[in-house]
Protein backbone atom coordinates (compact mmCIF):
# COMPACT_ATOMS: atom_id res chain seq x y z
CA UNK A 1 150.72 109.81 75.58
CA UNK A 2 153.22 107.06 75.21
CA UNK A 3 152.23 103.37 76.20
CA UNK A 4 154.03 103.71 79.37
CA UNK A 5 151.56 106.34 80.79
CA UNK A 6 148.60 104.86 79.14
CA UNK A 7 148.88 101.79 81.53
CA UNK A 8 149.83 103.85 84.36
CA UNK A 9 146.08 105.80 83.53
CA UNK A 10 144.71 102.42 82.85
CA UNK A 11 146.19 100.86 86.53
CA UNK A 12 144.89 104.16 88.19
CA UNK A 13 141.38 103.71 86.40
CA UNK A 14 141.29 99.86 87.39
CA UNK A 15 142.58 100.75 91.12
CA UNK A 16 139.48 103.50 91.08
CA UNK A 17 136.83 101.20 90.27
CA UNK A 18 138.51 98.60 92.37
CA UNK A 19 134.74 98.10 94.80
CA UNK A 20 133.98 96.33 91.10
CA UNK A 21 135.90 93.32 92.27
CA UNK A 22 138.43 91.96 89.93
CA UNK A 23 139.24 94.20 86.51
CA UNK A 24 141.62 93.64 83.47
CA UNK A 25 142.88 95.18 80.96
CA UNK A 26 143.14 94.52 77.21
CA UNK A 27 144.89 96.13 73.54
CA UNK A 28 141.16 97.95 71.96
CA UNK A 29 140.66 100.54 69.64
CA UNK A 30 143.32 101.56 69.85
CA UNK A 31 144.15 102.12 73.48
CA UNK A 32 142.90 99.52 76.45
CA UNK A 33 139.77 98.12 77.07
CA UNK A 34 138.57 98.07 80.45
CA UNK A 35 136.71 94.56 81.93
CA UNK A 36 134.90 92.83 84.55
CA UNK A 37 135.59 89.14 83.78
CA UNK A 38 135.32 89.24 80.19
CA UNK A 39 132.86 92.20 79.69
CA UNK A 40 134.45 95.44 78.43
CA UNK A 41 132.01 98.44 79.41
CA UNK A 42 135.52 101.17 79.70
CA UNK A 43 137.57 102.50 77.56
CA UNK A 44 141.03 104.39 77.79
CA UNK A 45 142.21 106.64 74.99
CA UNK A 46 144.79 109.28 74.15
CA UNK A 47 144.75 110.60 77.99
CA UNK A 48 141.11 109.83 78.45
CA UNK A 49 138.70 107.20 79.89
CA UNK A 50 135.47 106.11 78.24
CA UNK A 51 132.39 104.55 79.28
CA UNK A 52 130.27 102.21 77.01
CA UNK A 53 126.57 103.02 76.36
CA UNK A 54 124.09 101.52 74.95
CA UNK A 55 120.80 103.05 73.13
CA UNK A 56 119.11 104.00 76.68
CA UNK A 57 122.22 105.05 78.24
CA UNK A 58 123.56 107.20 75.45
CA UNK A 59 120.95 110.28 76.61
CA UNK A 60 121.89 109.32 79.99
CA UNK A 61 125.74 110.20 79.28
CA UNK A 62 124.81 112.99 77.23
CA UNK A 63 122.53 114.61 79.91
CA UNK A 64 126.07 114.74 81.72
CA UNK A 65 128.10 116.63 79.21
CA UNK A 66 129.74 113.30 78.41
CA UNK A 67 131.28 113.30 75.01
CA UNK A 68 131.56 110.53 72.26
CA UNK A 69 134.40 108.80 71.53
CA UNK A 70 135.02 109.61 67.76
CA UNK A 71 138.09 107.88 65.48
CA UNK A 72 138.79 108.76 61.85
CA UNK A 73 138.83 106.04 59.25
CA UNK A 74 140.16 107.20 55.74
CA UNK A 75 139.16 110.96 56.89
CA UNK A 76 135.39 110.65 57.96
CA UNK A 77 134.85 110.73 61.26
CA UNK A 78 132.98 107.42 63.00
CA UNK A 79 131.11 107.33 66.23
CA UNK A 80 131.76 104.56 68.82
CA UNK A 81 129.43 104.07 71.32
CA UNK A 82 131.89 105.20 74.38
CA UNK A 83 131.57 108.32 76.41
CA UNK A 84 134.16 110.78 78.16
CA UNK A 85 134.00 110.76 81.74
CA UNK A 86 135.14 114.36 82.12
CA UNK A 87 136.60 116.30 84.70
CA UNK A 88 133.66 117.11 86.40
CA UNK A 89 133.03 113.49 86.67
CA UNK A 90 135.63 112.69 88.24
CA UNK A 91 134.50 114.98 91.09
CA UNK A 92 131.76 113.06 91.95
CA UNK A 93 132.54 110.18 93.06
CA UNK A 94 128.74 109.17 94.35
CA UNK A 95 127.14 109.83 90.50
CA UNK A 96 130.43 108.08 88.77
CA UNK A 97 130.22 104.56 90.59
CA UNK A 98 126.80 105.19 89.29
CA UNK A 99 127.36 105.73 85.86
CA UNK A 100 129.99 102.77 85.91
CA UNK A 101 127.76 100.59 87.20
CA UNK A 102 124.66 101.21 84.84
CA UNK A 103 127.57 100.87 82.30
CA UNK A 104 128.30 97.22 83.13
CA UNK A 105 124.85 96.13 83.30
CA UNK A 106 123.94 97.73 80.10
CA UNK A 107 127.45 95.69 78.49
CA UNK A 108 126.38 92.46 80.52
CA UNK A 109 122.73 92.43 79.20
CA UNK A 110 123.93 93.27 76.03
CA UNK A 111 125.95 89.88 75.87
CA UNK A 112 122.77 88.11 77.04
CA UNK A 113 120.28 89.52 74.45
CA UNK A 114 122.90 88.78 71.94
CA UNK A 115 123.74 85.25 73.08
CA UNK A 116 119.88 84.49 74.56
CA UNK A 117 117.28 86.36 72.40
CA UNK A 118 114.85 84.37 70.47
CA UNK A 119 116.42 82.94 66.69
CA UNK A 120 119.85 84.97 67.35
CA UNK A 121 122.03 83.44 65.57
CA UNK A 122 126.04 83.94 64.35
CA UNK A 123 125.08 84.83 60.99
CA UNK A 124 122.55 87.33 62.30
CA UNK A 125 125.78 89.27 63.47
CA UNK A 126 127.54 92.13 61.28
CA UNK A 127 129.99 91.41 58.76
CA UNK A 128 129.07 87.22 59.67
CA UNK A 129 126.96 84.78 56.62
CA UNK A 130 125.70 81.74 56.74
CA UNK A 131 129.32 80.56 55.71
CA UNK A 132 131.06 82.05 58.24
CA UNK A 133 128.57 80.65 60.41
CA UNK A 134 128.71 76.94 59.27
CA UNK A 135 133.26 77.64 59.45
CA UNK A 136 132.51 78.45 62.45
CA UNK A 137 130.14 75.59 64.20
CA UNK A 138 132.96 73.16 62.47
CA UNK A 139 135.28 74.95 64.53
CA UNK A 140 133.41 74.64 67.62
CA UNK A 141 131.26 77.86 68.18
CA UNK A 142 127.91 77.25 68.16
CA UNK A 143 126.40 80.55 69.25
CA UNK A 144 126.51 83.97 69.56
CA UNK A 145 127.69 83.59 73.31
CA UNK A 146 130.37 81.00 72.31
CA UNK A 147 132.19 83.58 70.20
CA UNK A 148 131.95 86.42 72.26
CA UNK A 149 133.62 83.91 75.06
CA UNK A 150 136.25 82.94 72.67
CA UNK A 151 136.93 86.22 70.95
CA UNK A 152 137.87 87.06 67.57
CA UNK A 153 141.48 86.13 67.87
CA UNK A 154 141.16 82.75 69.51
CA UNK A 155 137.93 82.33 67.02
CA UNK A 156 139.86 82.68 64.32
CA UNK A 157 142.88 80.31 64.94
CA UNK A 158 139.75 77.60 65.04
CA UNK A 159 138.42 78.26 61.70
CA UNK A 160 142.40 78.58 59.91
CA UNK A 161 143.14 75.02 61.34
CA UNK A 162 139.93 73.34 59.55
CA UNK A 163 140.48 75.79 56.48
CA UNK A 164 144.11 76.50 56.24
CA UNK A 165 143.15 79.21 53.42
CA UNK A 166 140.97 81.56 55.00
CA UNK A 167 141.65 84.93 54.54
CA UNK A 168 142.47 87.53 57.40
CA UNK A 169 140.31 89.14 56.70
CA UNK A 170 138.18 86.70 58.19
CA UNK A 171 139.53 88.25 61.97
CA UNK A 172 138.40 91.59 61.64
CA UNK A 173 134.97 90.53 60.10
CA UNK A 174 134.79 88.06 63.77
CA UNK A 175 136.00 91.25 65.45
CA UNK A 176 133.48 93.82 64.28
CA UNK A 177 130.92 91.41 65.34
CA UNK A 178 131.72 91.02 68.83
CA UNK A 179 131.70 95.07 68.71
CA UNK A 180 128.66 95.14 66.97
CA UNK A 181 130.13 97.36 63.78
CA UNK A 182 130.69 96.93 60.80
CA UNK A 183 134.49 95.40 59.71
CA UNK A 184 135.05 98.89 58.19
CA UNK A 185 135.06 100.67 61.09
CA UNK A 186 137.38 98.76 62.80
CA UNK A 187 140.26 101.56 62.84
CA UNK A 188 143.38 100.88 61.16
CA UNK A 189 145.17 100.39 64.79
CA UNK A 190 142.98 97.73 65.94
CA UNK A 191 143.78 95.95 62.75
CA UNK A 192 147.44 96.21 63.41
CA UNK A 193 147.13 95.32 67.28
CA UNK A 194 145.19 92.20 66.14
CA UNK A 195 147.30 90.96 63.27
CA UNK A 196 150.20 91.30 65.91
CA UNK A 197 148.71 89.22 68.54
CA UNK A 198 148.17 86.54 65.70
CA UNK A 199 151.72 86.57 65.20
CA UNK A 200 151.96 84.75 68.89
CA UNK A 201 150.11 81.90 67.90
């Protein structure tokens, strides 16, 4: 699927869930993430739309034949927590605005246990230290919340202009966290998509 018809699924997925109010797209994994203000609970993917789960929902999605969205990084296979919203899915239109919508609360109180629970803090996050951290509240972010709001990119671009030597790597560690993974399993197109959009600034 070439980009052109992977934004015409992504415009007929958006146009779909349209009783959401306002969605957006962005570059993710490889294909486009799929948001309500800034919380991504789709996916679209080589011809195929995803739906984000978390730990209670993934039995959910399973319980109806939904299948997991699965990358390869250096040959070994890696589970994302994103389901297929298969044919049959998309001929029921009553059970899929339900599934959608228990997929955007589960993303949205994600964010908020994240940002809200008890002692979270940045360096509590994967791939993130308590040096990372203390780059980052010179920068500006103070909490978990603050750096999901800001995103990885624009996160980033804060911490190079107080420490002009810090190592891009730096990105994809800030990116993994807002996922919740580990840098390493950041696929190898992600990287690429978010090296490019540095190039703009």
């Amino acid at each position: 699927m070439d980009r052109k018809e992977t934004k015409q699924l992504v415009s007929e997925v958006i146009e779909y869930f349209s009783g959401l109010g306002k969605l957006t797209s962005r570059s993710m994994f490889g294909g486009y993430g799929i948001y309500q203000h800034k919380v991504m609970f789709g996916l679209v993917s080589e011809r195929k739309f995803y739906l984000r789960a978390n730990r209670n929902l993934e039995t959910v999605f399973i319980t109806h034949g939904m299948t997991q969205f699965v990358y390869r990084k250096r040959g070994a296979p890696v589970l994302m927590r994103y389901f297929h919203v298969n044919e049959s899915l998309w001929n029921k239109r009553e059970l899929l605005d339900e599934l959608v919508s228990y997929s955007l609360s589960a993303a949205i109180n994600d964010i908020e246990e994240k940002s809200k629970s008890e002692g979270a803090r940045l360096k509590d996050l994967p791939n993130l230290n308590i040096s990372i951290e203390r780059l980052l509240r010179r920068a500006g972010i103070i909490s978990v919340g603050d750096l999901i709001n800001v995103g990885a990119i624009n996160s980033y671009i804060r911490v190079r202009a107080i420490k002009k030597d810090v190592s891009s790597e730096l990105l994809f560690y800030l990116a993994g966290a807002i996922e919740g993974c580990h840098s390493a399993a950041l696929p190898e197109s992600i990287r690429n998509e978010l090296l490019e959009h540095l190039k703009c600034y």
